[in-house]
N, C-alpha and C. Protein backbone atom coordinates (compact mmCIF):
# COMPACT_ATOMS: atom_id res chain seq x y z
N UNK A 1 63.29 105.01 70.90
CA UNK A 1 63.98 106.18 70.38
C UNK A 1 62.95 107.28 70.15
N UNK A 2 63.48 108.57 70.31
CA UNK A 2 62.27 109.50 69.97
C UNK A 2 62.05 109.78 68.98
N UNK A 3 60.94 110.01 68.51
CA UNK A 3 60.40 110.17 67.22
C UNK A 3 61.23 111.21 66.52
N UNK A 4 61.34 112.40 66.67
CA UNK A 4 62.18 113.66 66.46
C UNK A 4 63.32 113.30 66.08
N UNK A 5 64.49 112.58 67.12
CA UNK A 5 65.43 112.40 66.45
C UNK A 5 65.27 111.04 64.96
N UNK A 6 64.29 110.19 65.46
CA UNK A 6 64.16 109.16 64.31
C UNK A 6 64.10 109.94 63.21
N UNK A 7 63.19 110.99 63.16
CA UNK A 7 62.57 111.89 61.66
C UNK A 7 64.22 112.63 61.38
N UNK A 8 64.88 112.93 62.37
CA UNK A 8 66.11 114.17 62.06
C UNK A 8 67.34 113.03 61.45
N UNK A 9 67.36 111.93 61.98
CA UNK A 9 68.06 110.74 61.27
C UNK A 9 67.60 110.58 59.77
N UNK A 10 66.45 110.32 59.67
CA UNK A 10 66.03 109.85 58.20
C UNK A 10 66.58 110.93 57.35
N UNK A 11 66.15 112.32 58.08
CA UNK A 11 66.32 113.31 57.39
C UNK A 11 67.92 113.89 56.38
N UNK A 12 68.44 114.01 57.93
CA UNK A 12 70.10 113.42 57.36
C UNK A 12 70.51 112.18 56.14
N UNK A 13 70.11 110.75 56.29
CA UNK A 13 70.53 109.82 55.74
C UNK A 13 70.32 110.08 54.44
N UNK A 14 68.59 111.02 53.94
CA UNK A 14 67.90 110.95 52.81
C UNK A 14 68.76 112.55 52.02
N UNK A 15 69.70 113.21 52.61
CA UNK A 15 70.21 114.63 52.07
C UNK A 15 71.92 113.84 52.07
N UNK A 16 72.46 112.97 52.17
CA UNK A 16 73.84 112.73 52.10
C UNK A 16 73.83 111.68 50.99
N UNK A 17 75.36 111.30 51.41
CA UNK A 17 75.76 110.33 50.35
C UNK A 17 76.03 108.90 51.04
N UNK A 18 75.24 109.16 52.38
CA UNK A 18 75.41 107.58 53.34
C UNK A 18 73.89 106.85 52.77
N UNK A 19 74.27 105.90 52.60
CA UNK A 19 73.05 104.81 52.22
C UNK A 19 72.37 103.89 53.30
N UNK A 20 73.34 103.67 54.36
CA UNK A 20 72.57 102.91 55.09
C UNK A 20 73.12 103.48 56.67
N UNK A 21 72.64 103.27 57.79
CA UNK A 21 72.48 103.85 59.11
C UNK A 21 71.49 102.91 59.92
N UNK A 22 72.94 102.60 61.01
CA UNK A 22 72.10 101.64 61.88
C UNK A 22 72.63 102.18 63.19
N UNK A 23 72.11 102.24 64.09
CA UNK A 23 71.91 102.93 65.61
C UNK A 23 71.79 101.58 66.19
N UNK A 24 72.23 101.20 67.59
CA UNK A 24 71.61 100.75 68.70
C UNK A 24 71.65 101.44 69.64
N UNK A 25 70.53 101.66 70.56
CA UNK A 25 70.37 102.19 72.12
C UNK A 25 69.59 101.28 72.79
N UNK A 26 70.37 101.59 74.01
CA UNK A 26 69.17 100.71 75.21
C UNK A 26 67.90 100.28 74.95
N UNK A 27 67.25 101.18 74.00
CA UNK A 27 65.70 101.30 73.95
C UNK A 27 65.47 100.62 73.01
N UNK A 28 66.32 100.44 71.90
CA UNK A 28 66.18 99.91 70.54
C UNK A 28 67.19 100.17 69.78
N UNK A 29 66.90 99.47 68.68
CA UNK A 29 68.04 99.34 67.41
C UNK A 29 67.32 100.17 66.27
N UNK A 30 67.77 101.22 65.29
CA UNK A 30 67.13 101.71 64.19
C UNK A 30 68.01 101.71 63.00
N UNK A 31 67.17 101.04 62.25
CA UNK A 31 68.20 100.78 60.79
C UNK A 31 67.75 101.90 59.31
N UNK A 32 68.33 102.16 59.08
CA UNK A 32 67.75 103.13 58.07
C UNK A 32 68.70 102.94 56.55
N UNK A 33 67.76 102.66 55.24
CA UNK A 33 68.61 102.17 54.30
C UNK A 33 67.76 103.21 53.45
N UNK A 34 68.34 103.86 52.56
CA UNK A 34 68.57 104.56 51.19
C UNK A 34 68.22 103.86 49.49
N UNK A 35 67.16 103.90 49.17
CA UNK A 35 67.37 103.37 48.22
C UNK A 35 67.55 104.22 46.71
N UNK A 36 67.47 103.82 45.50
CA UNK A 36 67.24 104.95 44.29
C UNK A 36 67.14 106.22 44.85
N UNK A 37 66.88 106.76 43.95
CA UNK A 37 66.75 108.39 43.71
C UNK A 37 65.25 107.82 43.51
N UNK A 38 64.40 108.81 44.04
CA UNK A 38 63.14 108.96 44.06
C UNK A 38 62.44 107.50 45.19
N UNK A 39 62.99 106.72 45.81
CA UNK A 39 62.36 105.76 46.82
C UNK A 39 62.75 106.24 47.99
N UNK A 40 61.67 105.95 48.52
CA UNK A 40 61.44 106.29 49.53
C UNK A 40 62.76 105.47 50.66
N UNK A 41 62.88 106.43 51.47
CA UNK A 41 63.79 105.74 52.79
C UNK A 41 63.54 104.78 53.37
N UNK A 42 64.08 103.67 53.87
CA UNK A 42 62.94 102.63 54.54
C UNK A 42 63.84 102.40 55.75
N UNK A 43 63.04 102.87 56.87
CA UNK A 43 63.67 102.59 58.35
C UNK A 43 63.14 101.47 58.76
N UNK A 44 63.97 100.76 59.73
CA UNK A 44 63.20 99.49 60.36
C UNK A 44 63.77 100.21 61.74
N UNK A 45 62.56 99.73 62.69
CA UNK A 45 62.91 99.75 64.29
C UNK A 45 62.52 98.63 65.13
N UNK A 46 63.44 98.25 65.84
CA UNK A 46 63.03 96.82 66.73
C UNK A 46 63.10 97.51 68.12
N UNK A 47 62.46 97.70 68.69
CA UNK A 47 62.43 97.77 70.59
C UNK A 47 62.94 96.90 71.00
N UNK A 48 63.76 96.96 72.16
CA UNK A 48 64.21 96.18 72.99
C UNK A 48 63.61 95.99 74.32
N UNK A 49 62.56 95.33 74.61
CA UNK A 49 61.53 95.34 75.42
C UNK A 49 62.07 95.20 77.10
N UNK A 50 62.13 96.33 77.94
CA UNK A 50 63.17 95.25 79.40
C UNK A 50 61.56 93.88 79.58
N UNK A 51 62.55 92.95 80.50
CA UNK A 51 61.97 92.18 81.08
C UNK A 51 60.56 92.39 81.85
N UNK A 52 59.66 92.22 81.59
CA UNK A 52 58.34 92.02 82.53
C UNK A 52 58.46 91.69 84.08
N UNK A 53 57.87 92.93 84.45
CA UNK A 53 58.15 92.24 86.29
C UNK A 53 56.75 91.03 86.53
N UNK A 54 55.95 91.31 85.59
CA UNK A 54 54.97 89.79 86.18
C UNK A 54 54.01 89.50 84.65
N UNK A 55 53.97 88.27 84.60
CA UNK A 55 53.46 87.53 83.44
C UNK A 55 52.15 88.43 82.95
N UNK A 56 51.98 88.85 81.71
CA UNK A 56 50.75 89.40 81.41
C UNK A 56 49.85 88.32 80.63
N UNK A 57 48.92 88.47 80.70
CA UNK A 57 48.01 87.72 79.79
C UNK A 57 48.01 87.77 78.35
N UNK A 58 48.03 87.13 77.32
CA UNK A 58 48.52 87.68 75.98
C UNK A 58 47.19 88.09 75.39
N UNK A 59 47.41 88.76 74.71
CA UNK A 59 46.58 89.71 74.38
C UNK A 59 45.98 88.83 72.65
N UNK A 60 44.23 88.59 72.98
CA UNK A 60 43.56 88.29 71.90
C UNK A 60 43.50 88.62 70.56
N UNK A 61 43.68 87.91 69.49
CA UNK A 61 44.36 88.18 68.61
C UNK A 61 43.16 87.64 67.62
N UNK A 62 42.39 88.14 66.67
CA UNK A 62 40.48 88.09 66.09
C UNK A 62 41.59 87.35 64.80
N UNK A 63 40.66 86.20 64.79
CA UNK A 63 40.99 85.12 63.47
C UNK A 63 41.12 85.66 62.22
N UNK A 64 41.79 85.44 61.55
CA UNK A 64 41.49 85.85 60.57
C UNK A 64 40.74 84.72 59.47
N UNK A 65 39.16 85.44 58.67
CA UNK A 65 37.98 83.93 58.39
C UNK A 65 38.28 84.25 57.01
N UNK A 66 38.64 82.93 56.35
CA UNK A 66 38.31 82.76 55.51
C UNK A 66 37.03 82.44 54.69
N UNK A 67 36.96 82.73 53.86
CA UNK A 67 35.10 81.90 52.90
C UNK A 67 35.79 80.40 52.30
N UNK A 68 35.07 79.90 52.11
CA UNK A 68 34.94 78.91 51.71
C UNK A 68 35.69 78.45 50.77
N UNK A 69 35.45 79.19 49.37
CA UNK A 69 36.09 79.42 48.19
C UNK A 69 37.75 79.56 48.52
N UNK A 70 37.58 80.81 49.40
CA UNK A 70 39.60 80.54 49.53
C UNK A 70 39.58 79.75 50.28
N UNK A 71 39.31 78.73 50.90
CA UNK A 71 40.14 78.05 51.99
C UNK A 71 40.37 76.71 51.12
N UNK A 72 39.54 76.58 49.84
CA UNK A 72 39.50 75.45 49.01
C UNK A 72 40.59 75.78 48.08
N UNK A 73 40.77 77.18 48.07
CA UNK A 73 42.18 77.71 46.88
C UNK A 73 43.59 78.15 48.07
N UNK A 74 42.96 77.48 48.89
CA UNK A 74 44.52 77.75 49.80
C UNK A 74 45.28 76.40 49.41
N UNK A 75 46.35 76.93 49.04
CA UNK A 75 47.58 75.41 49.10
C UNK A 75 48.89 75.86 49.48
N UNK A 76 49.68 75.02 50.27
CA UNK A 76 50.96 75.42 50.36
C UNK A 76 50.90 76.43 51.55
N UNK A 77 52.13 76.86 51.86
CA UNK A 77 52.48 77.93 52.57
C UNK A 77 51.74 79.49 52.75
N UNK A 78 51.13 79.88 53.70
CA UNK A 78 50.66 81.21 53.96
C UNK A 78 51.88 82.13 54.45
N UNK A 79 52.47 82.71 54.19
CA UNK A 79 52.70 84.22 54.39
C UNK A 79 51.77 85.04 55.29
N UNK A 80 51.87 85.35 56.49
CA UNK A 80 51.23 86.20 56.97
C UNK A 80 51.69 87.36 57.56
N UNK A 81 51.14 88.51 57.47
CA UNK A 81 51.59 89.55 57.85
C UNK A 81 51.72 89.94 59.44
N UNK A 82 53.08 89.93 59.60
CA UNK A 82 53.41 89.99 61.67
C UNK A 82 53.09 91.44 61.83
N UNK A 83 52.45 92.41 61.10
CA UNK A 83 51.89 93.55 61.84
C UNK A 83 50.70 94.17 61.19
N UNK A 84 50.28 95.73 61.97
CA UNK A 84 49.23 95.69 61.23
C UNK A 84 49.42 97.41 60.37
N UNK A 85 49.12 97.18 59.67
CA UNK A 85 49.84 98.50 58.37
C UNK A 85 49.07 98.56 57.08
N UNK A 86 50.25 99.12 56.46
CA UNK A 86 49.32 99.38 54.90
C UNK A 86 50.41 98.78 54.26
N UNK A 87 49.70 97.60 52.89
CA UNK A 87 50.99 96.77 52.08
C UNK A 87 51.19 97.41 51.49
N UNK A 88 52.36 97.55 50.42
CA UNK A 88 53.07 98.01 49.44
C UNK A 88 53.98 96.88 48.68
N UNK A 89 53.25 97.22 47.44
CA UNK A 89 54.03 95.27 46.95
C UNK A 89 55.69 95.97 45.97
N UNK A 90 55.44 97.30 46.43
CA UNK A 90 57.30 98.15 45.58
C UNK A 90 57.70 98.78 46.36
N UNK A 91 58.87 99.01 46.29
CA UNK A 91 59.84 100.27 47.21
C UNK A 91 59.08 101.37 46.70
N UNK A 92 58.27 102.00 45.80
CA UNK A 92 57.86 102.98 45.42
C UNK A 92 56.89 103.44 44.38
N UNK A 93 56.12 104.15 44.20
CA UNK A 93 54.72 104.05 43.06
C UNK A 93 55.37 103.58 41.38
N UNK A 94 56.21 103.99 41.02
CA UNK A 94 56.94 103.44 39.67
C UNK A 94 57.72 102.21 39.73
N UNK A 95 58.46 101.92 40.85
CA UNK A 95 59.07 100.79 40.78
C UNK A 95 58.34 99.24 40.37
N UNK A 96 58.79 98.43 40.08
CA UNK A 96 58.45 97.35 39.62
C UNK A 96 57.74 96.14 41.31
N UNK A 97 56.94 95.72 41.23
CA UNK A 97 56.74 94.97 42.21
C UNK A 97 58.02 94.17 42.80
N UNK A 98 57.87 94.30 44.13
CA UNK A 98 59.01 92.99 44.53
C UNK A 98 58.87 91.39 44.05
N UNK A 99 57.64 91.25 44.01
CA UNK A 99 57.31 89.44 43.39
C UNK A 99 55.56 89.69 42.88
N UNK A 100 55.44 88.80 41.91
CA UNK A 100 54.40 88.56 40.87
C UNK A 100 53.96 87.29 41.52
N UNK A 101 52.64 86.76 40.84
CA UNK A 101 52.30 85.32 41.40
C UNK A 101 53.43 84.66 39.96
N UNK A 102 54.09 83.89 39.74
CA UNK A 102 54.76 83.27 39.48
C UNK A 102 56.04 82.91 39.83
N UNK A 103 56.33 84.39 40.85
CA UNK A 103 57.89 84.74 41.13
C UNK A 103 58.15 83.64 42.19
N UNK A 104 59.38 83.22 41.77
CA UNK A 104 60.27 81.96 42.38
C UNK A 104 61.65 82.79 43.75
N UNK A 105 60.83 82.94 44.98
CA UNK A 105 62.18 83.56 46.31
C UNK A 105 62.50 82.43 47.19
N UNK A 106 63.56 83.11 47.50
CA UNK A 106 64.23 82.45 48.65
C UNK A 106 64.05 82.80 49.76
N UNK A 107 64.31 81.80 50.75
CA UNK A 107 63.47 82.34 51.98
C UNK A 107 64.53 83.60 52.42
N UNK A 108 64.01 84.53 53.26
CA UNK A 108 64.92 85.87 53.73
C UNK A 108 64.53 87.02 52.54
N UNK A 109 64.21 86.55 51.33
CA UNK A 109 64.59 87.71 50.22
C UNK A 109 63.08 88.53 50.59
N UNK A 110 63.06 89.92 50.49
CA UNK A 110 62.03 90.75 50.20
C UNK A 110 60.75 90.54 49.35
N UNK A 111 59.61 90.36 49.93
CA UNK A 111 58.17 89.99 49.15
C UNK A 111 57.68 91.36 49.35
N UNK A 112 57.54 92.52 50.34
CA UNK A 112 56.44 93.85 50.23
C UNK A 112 57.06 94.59 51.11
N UNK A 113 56.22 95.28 51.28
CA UNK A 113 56.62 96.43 52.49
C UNK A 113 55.45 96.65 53.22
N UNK A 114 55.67 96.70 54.45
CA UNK A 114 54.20 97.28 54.95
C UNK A 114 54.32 98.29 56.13
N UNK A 115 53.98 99.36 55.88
CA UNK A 115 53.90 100.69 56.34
C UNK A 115 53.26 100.87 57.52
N UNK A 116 54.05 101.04 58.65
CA UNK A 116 53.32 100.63 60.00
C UNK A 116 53.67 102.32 60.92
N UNK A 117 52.82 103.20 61.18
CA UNK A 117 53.37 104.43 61.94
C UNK A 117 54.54 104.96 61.05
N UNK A 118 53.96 105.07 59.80
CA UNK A 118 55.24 106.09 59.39
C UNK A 118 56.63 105.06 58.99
N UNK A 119 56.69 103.72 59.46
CA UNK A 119 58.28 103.55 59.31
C UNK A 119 57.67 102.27 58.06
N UNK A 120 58.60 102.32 56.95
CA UNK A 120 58.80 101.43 55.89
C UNK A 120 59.27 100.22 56.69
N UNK A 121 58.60 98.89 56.76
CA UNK A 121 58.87 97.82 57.41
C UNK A 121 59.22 96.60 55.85
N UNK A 122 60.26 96.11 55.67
CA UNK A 122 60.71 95.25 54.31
C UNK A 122 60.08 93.65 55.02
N UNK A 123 59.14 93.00 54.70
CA UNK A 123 58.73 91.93 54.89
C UNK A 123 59.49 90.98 54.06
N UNK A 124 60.17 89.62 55.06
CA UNK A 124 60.71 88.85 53.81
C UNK A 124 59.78 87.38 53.44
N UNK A 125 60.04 86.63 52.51
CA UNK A 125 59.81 85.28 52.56
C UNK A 125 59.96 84.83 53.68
N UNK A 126 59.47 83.83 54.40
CA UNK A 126 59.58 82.71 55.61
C UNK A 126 60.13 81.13 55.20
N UNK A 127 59.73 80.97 54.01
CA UNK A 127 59.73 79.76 53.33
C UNK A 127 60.36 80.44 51.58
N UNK A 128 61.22 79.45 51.19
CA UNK A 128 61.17 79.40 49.73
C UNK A 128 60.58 78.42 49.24
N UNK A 129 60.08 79.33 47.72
CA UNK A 129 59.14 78.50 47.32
C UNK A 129 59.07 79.96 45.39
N UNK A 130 57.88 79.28 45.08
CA UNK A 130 57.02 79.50 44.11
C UNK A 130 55.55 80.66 44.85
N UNK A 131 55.59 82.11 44.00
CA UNK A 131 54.16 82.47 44.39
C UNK A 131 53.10 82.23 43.63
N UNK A 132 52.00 81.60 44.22
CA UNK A 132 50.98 81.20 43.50
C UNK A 132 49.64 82.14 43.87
N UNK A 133 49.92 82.86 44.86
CA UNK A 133 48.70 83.93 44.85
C UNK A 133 49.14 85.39 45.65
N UNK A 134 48.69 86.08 45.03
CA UNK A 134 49.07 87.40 46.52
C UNK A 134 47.67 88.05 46.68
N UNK A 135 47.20 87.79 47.80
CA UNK A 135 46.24 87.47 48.47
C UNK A 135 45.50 89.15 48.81
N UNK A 136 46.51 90.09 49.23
CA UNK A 136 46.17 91.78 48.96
C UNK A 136 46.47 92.59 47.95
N UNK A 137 45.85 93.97 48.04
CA UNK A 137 45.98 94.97 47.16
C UNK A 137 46.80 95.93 47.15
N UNK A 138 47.71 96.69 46.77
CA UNK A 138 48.73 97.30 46.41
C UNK A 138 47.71 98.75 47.46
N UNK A 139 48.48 99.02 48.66
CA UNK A 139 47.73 99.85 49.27
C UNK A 139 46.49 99.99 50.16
N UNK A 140 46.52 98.34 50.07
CA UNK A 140 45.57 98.17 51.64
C UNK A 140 45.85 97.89 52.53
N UNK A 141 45.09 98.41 53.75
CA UNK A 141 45.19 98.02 55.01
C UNK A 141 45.38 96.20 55.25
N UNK A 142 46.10 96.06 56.25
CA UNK A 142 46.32 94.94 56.43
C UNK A 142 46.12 94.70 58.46
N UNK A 143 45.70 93.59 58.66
CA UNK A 143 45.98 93.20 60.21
C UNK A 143 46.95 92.02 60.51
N UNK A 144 46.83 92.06 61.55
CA UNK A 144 48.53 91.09 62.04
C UNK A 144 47.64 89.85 61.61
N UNK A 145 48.22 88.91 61.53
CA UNK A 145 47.80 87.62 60.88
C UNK A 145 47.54 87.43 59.87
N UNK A 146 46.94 87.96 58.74
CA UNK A 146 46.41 88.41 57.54
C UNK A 146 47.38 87.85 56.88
N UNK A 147 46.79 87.03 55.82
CA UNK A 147 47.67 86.23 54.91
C UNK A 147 47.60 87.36 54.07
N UNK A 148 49.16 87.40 53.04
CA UNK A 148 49.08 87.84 52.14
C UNK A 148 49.68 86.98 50.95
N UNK A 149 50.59 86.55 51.03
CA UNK A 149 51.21 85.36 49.98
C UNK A 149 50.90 84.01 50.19
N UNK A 150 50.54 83.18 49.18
CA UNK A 150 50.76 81.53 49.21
C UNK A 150 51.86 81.12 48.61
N UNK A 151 52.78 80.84 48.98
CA UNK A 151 53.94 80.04 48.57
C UNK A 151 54.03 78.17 48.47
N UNK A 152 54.32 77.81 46.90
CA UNK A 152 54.44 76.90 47.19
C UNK A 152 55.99 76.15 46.71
């Protein structure tokens, strides 16, 4: 979808009284949800990739290393982040975090956000469980693989 109309969509959704807006086109699907007064809009976009005319090689993907110390305080379930962005552990600078290390989710429910090109991306649980660590900082960069939650 083009960027222009993506921005002229948000733009619309964030001046009315519609809360949520979902598009599909050939190219992709764009979802756009409304939250509070004062949070920010949060669009999600999925591409719809056509088919590959010939197998590509997959593209190298740099480990992510742990030290020592965490790999001895790793337990349970990793959470890792499927892109690469900036976290956000609230819909917005005042809002309350989505989960604490103690907080008890279900798998599907909302753990952060992570800010990838402009579009608010809602990361959920993979696993339910118990959080026992959150592994980034409210506003850092993050890379694809990059643990951020331990769930146990």
């Amino acid at each position: 979808m083009d960027l222009r109309k993506l921005k002229t969509l948000i733009d619309l959704v964030s001046e009315s009284n519609v809360s949520e807006l979902e598009i599909t086109e050939p190219e992709g699907k764009v979802r756009i949800v409304k939250g509070p007064v004062g949070a920010p809009v949060v669009a999600q976009a999925s591409a719809v990739a056509p088919a590959p005319l010939a197998a590509a090689a997959p593209l190298p993907v740099a480990p992510v290393v742990l030290t020592q110390a965490e790999q001895a305080a790793t337990t349970g379930h990793v959470v890792k982040s499927p892109m690469v962005g900036t976290y956000y552990a609230s819909a917005s600078p005042e809002a309350k975090p989505f989960v604490q290390v103690g907080s008890v989710v279900k798998e599907g429910e909302t753990i952060c956000i992570i800010e990838a090109m402009k579009i608010l991306n809602e990361i959920e649980a993979d696993k339910s469980g118990t959080i026992t660590r959150i592994v980034v900082d409210n506003g850092q960069a993050v890379e694809y693989g990059q643990p951020l939650f331990h769930i146990e």
